[in-house]
C-alpha atoms as a PDB file:
ATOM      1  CA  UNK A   1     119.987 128.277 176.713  1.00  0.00           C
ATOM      2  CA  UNK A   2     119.501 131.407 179.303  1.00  0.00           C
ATOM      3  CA  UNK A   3     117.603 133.066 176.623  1.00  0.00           C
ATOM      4  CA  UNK A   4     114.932 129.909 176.294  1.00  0.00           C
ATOM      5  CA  UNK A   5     115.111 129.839 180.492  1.00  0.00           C
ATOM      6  CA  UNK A   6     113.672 132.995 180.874  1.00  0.00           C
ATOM      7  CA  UNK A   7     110.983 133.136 177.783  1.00  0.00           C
ATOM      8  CA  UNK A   8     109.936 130.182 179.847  1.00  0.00           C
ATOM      9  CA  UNK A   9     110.285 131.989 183.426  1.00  0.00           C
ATOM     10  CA  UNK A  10     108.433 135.330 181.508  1.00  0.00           C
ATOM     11  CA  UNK A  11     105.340 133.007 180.529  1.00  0.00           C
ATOM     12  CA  UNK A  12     106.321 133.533 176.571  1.00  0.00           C
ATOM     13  CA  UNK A  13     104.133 130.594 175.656  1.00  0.00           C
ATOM     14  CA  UNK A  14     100.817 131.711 176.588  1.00  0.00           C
ATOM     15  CA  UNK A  15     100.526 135.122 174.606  1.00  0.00           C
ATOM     16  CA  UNK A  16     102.377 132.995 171.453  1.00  0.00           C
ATOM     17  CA  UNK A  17      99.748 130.582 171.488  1.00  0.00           C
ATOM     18  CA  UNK A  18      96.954 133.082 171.882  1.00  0.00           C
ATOM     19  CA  UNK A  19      98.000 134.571 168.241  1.00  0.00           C
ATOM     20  CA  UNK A  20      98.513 131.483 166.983  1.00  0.00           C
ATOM     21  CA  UNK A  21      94.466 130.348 168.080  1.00  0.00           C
ATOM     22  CA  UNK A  22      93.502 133.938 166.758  1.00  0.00           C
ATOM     23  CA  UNK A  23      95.453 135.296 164.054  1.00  0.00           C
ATOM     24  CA  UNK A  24      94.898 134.173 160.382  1.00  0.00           C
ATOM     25  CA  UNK A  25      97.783 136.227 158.967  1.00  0.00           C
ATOM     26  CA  UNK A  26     100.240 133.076 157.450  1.00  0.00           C
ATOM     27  CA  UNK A  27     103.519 135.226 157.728  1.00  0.00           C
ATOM     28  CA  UNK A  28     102.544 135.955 161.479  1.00  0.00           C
ATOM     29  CA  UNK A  29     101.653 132.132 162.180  1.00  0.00           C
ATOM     30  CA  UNK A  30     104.995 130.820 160.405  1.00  0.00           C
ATOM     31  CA  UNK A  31     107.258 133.181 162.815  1.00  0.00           C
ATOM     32  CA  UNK A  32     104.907 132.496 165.856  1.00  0.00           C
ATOM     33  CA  UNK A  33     105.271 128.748 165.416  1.00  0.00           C
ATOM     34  CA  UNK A  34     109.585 129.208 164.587  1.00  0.00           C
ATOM     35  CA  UNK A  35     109.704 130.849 168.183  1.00  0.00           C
ATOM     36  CA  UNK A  36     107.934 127.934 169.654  1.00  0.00           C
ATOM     37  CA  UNK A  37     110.483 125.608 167.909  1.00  0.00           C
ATOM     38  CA  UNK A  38     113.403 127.784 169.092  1.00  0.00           C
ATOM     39  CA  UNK A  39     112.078 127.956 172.892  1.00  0.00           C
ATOM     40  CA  UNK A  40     112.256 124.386 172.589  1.00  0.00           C
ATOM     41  CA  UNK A  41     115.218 123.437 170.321  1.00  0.00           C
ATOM     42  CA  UNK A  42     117.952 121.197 172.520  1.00  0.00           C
ATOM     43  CA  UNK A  43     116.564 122.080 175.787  1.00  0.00           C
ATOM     44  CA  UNK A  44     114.057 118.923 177.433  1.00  0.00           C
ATOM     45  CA  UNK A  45     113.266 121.329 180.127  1.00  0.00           C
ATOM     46  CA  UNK A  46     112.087 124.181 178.096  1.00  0.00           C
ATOM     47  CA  UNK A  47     110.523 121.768 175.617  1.00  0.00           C
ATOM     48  CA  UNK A  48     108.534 120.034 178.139  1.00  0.00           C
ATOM     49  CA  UNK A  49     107.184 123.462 179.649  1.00  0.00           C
ATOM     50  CA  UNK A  50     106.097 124.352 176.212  1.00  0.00           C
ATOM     51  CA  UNK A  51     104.193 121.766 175.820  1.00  0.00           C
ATOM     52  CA  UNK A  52     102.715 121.477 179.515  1.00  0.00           C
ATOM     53  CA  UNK A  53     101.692 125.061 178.628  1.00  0.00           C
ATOM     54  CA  UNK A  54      99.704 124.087 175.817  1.00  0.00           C
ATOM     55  CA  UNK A  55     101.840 124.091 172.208  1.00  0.00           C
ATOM     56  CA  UNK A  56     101.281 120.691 171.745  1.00  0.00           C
ATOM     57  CA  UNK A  57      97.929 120.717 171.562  1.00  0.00           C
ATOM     58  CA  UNK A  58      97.618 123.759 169.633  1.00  0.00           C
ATOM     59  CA  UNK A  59     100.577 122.717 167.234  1.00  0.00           C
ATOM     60  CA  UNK A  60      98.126 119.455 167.142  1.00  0.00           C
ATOM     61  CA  UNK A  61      94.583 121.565 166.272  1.00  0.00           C
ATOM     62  CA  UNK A  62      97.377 124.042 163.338  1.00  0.00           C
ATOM     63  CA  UNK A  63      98.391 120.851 161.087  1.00  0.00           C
ATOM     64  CA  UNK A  64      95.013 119.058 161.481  1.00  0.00           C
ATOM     65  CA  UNK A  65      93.959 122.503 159.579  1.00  0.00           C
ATOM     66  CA  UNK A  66      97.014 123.162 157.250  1.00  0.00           C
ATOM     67  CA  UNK A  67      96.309 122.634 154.020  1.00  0.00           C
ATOM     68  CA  UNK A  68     100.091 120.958 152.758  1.00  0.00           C
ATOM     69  CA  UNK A  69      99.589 121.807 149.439  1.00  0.00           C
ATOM     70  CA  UNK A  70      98.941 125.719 149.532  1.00  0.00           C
ATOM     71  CA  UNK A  71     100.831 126.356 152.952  1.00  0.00           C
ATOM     72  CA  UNK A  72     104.211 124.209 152.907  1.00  0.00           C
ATOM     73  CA  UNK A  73     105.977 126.859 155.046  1.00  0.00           C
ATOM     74  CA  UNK A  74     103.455 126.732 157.672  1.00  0.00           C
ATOM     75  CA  UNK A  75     103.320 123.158 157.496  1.00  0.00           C
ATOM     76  CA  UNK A  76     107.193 122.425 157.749  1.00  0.00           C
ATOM     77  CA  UNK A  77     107.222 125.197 160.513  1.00  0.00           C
ATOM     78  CA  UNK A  78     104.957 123.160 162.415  1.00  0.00           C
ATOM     79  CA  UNK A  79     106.506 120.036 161.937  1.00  0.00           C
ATOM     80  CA  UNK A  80     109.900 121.115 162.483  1.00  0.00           C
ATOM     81  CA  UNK A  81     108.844 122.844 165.889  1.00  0.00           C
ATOM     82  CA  UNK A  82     106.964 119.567 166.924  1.00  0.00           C
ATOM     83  CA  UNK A  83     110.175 117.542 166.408  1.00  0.00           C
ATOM     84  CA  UNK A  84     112.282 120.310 168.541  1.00  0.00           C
ATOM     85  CA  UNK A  85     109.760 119.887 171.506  1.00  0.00           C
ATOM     86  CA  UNK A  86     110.299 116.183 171.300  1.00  0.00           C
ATOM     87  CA  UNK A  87     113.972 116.877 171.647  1.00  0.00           C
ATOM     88  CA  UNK A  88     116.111 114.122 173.526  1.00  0.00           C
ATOM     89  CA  UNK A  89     113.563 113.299 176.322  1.00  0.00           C
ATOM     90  CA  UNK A  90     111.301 110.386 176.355  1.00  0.00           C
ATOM     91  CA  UNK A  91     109.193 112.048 178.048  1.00  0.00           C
ATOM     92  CA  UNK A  92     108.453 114.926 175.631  1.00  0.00           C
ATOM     93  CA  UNK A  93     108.363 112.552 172.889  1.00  0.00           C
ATOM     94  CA  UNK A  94     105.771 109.971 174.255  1.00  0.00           C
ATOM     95  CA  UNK A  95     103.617 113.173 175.014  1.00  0.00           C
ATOM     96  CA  UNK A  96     103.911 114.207 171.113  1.00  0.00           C
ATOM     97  CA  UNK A  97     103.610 110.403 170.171  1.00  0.00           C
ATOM     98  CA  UNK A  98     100.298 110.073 172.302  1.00  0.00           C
ATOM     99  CA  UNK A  99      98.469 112.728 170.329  1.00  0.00           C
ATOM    100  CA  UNK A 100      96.735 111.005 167.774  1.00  0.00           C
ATOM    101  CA  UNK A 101      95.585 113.772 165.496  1.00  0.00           C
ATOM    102  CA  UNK A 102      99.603 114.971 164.866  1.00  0.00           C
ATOM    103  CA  UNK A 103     100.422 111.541 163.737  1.00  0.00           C
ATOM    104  CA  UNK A 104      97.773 111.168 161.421  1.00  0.00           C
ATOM    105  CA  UNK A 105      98.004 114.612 160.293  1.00  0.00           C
ATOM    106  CA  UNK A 106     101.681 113.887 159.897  1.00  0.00           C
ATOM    107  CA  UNK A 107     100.926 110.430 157.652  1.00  0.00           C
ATOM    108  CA  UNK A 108      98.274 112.585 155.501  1.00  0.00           C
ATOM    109  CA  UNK A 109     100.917 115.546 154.652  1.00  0.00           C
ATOM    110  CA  UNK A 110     103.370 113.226 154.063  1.00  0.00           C
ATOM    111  CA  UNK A 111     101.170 110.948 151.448  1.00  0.00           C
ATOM    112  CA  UNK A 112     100.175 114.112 149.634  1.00  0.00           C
ATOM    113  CA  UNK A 113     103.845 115.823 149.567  1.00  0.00           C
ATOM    114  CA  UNK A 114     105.948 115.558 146.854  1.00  0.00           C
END
């Protein structure tokens, strides 16, 4: 929990969402995206800075984009880090649910997974 404190008190988020809006290297996106979901994994404070800092809406733009079929690890990143930032708190989870393009990007991937 310490370690997620300070990314947050460093200002982590910014640069990580800067390569994720400018890099196009999958590998690179995947680990970007993990470390998002980690900052925010059991911790509503951390979480909620995250996503006041931008990663929702950037997570949001990533799996309107993802193509399901020929990026699954990108995609399940994404979705798995989106469910970490919603975490225990209402709060974090109404700001998730409120974005309209990450639930029906989320309905789309899941009609065409397998």
């Amino acid at each position: 929990d310490a370690n997620r404190r300070l990314a947050i008190e460093l200002h982590i988020v910014k640069p990580i969402l800067t390569i994720l809006q400018t890099v196009s290297t999958e590998r690179l996106l995947i680990i970007c995206v993990r470390v998002l979901g980690n900052i925010g994994f059991g911790n509503a404070y951390t979480a909620h800075s995250a996503l006041i800092s931008g990663a929702g809406e950037c997570l949001s733009v990533m799996l309107e984009a993802v193509d399901s079929i020929r990026q699954p690890t990108l995609c399940h990143a994404i979705l798995a880090t989106l469910a970490n930032l919603c975490g225990n708190n209402d709060m974090n989870q109404t700001a998730i649910g409120n974005m309209g393009p990450v639930c029906e990007a989320t309905v789309r991937i899941l009609q065409h997974s397998k």
